[in-house]
Protein backbone atom coordinates (compact mmCIF):
# COMPACT_ATOMS: atom_id res chain seq x y z
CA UNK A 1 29.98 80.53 168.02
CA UNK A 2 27.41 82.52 166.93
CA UNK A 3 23.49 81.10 167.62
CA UNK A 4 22.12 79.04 165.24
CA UNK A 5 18.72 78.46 164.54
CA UNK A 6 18.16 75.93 161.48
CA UNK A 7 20.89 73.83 163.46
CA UNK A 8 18.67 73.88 166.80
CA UNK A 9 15.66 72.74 165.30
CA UNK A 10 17.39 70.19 163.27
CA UNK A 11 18.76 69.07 166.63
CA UNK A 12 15.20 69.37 168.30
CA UNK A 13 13.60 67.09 165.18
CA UNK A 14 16.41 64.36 165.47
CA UNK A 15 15.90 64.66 169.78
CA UNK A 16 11.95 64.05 169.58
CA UNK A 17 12.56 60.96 166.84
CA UNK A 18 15.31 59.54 169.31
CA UNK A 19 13.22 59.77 172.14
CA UNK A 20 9.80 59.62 171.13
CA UNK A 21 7.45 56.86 169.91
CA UNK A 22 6.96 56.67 165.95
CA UNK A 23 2.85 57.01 165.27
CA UNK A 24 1.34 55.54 162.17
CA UNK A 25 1.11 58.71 160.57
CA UNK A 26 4.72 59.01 160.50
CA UNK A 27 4.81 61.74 163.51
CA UNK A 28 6.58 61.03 166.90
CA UNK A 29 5.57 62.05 170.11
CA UNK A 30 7.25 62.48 173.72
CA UNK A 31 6.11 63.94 176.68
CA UNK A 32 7.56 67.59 177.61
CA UNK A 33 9.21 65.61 180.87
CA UNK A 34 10.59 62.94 179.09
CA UNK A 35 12.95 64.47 176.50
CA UNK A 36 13.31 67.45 179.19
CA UNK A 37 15.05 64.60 181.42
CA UNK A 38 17.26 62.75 178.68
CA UNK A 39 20.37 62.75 178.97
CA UNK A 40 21.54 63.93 175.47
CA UNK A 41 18.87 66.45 175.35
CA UNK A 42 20.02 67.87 178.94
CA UNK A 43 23.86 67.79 177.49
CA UNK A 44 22.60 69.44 174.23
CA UNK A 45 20.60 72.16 174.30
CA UNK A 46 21.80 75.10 176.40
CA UNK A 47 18.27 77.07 175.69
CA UNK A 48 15.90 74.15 175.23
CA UNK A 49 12.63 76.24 175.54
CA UNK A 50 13.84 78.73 173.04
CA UNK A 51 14.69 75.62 170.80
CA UNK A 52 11.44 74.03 170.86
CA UNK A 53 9.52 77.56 170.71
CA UNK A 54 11.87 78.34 167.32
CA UNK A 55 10.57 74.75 165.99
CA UNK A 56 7.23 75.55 166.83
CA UNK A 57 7.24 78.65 164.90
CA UNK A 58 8.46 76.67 161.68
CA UNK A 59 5.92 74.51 162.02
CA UNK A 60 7.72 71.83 163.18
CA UNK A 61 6.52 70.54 165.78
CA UNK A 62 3.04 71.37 167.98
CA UNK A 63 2.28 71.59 171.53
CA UNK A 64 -0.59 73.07 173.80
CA UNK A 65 0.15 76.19 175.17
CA UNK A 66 2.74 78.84 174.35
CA UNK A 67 5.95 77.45 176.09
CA UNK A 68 6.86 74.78 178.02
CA UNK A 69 8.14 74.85 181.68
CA UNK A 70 9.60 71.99 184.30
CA UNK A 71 7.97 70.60 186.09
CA UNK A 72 4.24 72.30 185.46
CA UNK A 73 4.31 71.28 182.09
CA UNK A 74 6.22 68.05 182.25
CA UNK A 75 2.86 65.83 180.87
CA UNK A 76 2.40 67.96 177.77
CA UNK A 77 2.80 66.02 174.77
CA UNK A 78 5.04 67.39 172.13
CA UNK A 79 4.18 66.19 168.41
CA UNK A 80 7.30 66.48 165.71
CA UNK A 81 4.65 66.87 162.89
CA UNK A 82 7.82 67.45 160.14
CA UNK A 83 10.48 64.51 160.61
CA UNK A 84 14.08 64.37 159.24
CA UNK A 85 14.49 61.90 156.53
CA UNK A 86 14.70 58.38 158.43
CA UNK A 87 18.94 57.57 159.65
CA UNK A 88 19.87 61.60 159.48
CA UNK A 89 22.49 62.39 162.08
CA UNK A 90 22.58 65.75 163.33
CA UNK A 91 26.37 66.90 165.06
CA UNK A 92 25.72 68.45 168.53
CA UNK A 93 26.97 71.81 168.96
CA UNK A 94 30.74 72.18 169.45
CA UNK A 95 31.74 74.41 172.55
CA UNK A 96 33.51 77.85 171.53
């Protein structure tokens, strides 16, 4: 199955809203640690730096710093500045 980039940051905008906290402004945040160490996340992304560097470059979501590695960066707060529409479900990848 080839690599699929639109899917991954669809999957990386639905992860932050499941795990993160809803601001007022609509945005959600999480720390880098905590949706590094959930348990969907862990099962879904096999690349999840790459993922959240691709969403980053859409302007999806924001960060300090270039990329994000465990556990030196597991305080930095990811922001998912572009949400999916609110009750969007977004399949996992399906192992080739």
């Amino acid at each position: 199955m080839p690599y699929d980039v639109d899917h991954e940051v669809k999957l990386v905008q639905y992860h932050i809203a499941r795990v993160g906290k809803k601001q007022a402004d609509g945005t959600y945040t999480v720390t880098f640690g905590d949706f590094f160490n959930d348990g969907e996340v862990e099962q879904t992304f096999e690349s999840l730096v790459g993922s959240l560097k691709a969403a980053k470059r859409r302007n999806i979501i924001k960060f300090d710093g270039q990329m994000l590695l465990m556990p030196v960066h597991k305080d930095v707060l990811i922001t998912l500045i572009d949400p999916l529409p609110e009750g969007t479900y977004v399949e996992p990848p399906v192992p080739s």
